[in-house]
N, C-alpha and C. Protein backbone atom coordinates (compact mmCIF):
# COMPACT_ATOMS: atom_id res chain seq x y z
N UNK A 1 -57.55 79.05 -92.08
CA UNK A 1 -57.24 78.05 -93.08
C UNK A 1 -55.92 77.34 -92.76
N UNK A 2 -55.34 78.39 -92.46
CA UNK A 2 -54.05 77.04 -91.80
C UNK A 2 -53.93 76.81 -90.66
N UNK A 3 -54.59 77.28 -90.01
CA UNK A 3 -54.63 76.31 -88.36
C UNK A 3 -55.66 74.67 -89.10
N UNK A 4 -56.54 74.84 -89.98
CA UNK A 4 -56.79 73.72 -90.58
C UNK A 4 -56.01 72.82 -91.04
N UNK A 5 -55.11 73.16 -92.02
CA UNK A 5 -53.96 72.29 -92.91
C UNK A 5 -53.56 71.52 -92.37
N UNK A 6 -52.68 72.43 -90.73
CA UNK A 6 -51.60 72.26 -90.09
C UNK A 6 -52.48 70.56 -89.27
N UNK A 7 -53.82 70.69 -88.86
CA UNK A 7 -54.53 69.53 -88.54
C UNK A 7 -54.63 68.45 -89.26
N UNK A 8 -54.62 68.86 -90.45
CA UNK A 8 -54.54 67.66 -91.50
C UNK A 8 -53.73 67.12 -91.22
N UNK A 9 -52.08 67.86 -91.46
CA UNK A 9 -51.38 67.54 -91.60
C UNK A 9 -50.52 66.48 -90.51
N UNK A 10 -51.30 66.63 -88.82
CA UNK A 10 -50.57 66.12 -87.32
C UNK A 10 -51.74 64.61 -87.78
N UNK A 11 -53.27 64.71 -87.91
CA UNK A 11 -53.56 63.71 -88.17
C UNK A 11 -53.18 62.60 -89.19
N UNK A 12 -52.29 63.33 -90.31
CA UNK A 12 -51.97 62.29 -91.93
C UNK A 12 -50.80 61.58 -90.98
N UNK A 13 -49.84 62.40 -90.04
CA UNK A 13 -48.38 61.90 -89.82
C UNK A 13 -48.68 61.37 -88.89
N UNK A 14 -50.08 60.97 -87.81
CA UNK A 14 -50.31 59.86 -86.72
C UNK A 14 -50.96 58.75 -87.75
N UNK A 15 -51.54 59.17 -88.48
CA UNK A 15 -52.45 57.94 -89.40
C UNK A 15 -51.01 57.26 -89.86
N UNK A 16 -50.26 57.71 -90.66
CA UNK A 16 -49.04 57.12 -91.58
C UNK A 16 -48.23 56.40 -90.42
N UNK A 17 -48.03 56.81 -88.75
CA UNK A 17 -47.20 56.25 -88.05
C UNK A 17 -47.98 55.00 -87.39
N UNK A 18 -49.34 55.25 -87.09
CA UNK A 18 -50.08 53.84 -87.22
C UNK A 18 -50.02 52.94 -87.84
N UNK A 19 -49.94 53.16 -89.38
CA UNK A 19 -50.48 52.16 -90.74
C UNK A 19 -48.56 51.22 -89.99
N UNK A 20 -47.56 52.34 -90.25
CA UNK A 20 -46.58 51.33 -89.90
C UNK A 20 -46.51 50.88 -88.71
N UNK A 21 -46.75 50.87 -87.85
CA UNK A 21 -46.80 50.38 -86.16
C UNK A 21 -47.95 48.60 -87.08
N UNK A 22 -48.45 48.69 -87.36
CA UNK A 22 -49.51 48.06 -87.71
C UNK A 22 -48.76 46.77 -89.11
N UNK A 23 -48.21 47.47 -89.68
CA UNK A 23 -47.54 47.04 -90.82
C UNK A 23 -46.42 45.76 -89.92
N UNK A 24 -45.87 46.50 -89.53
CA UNK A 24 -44.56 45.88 -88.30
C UNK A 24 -45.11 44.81 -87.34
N UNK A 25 -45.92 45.18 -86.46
CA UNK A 25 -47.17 43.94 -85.80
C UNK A 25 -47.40 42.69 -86.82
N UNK A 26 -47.94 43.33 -87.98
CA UNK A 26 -48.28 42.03 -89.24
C UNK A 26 -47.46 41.10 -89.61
N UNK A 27 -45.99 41.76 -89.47
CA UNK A 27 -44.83 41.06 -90.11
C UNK A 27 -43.96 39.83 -89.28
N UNK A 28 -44.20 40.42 -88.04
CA UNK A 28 -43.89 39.77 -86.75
C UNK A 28 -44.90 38.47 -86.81
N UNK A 29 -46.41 38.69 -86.87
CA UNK A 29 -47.31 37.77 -86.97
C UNK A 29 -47.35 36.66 -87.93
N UNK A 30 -46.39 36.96 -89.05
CA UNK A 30 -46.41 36.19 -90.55
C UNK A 30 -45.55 35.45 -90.14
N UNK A 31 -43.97 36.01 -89.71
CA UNK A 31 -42.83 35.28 -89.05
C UNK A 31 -43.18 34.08 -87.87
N UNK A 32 -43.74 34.63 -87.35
CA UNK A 32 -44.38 33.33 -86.02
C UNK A 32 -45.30 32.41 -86.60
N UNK A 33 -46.12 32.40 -87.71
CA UNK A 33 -47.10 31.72 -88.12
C UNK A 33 -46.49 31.14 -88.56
N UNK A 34 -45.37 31.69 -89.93
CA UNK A 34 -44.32 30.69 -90.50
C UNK A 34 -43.61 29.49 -89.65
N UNK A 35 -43.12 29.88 -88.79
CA UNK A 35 -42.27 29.13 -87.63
C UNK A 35 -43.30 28.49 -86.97
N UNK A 36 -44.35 28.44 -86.79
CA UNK A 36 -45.27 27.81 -86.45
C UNK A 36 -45.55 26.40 -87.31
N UNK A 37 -46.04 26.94 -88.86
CA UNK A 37 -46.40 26.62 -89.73
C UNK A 37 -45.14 25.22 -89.97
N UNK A 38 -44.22 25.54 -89.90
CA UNK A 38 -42.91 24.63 -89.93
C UNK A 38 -42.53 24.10 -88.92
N UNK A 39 -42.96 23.85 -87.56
CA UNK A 39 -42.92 23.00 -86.40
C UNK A 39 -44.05 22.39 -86.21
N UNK A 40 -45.08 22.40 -86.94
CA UNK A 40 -45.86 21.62 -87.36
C UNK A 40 -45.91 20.66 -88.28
N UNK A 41 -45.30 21.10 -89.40
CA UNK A 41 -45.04 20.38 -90.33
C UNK A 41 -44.02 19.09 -89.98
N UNK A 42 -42.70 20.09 -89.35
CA UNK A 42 -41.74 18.58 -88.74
C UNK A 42 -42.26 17.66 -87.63
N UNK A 43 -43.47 17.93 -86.78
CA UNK A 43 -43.89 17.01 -85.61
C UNK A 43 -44.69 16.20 -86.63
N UNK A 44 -45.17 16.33 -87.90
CA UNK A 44 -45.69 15.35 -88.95
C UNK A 44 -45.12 14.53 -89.30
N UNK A 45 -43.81 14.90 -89.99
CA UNK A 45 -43.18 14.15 -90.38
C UNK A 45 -42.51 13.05 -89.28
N UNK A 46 -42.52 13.30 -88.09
CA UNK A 46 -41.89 12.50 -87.38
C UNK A 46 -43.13 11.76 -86.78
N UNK A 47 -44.15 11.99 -86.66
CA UNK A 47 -45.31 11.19 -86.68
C UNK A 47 -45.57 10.11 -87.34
N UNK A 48 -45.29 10.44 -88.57
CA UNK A 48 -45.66 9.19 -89.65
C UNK A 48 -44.09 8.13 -90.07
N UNK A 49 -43.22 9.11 -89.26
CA UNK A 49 -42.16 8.06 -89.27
C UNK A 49 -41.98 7.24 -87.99
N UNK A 50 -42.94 7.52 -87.18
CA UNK A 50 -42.74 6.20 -85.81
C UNK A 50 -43.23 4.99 -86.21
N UNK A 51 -42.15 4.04 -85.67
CA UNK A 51 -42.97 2.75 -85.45
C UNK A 51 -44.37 2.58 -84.88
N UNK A 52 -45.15 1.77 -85.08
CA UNK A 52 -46.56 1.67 -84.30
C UNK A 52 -46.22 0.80 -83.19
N UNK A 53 -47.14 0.73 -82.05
CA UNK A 53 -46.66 0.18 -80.97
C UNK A 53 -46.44 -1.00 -81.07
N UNK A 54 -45.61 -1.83 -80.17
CA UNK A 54 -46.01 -3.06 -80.09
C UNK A 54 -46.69 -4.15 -78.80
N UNK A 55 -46.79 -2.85 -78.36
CA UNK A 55 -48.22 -3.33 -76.74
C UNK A 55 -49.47 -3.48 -77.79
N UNK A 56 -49.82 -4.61 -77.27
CA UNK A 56 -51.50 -5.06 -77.78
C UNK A 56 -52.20 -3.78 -77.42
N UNK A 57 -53.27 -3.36 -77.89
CA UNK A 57 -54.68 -2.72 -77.31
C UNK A 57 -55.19 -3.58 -76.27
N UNK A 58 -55.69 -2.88 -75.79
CA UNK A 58 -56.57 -3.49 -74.28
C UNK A 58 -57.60 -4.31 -74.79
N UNK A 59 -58.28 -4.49 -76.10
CA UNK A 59 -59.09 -5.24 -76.58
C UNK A 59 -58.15 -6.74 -76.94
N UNK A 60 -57.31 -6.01 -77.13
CA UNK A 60 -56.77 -7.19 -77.80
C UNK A 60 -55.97 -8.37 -76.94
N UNK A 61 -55.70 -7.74 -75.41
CA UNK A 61 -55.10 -8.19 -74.42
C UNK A 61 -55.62 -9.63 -74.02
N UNK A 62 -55.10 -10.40 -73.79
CA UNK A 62 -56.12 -11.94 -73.06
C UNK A 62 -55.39 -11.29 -71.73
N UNK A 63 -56.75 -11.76 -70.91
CA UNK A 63 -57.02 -11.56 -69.71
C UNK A 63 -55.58 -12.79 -68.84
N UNK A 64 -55.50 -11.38 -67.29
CA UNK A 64 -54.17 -12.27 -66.53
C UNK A 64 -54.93 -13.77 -66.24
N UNK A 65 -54.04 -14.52 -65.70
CA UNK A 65 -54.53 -16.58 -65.65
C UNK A 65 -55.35 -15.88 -64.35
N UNK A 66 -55.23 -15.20 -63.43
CA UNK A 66 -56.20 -15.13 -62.54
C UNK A 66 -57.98 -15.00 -62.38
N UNK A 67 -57.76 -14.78 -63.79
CA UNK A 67 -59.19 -14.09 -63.79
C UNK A 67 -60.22 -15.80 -64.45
């Protein structure tokens, strides 16, 4: 019976050192998504604050006098 327990007990304290190994991985992952999440957001904002070009489109181009 207690060579049993004592098993419980090596598997509860690898399970519990997993859950945090795992916990810690997650937190790291939230932090980068965040920082992600917010260098995305500022390449937006600076997106919609550019000027639009002022080269014609190629449709819109008249052809060189050579042609």
């Amino acid at each position: 019976m207690e060579r049993h327990l004592i098993e419980l007990e090596t598997k509860l304290a690898f399970a519990e050192m997993t859950i945090e190994e795992l916990n810690q991985a997650l937190i790291q992952q939230q932090f980068a998504l965040d920082r992600l999440q917010n260098q995305v957001r500022q390449l937006a904002e600076k997106l919609q604050g550019m000027q639009p070009s002022q080269v014609a489109s190629r449709a819109e181009e008249t052809p060189p006098p050579h042609y």
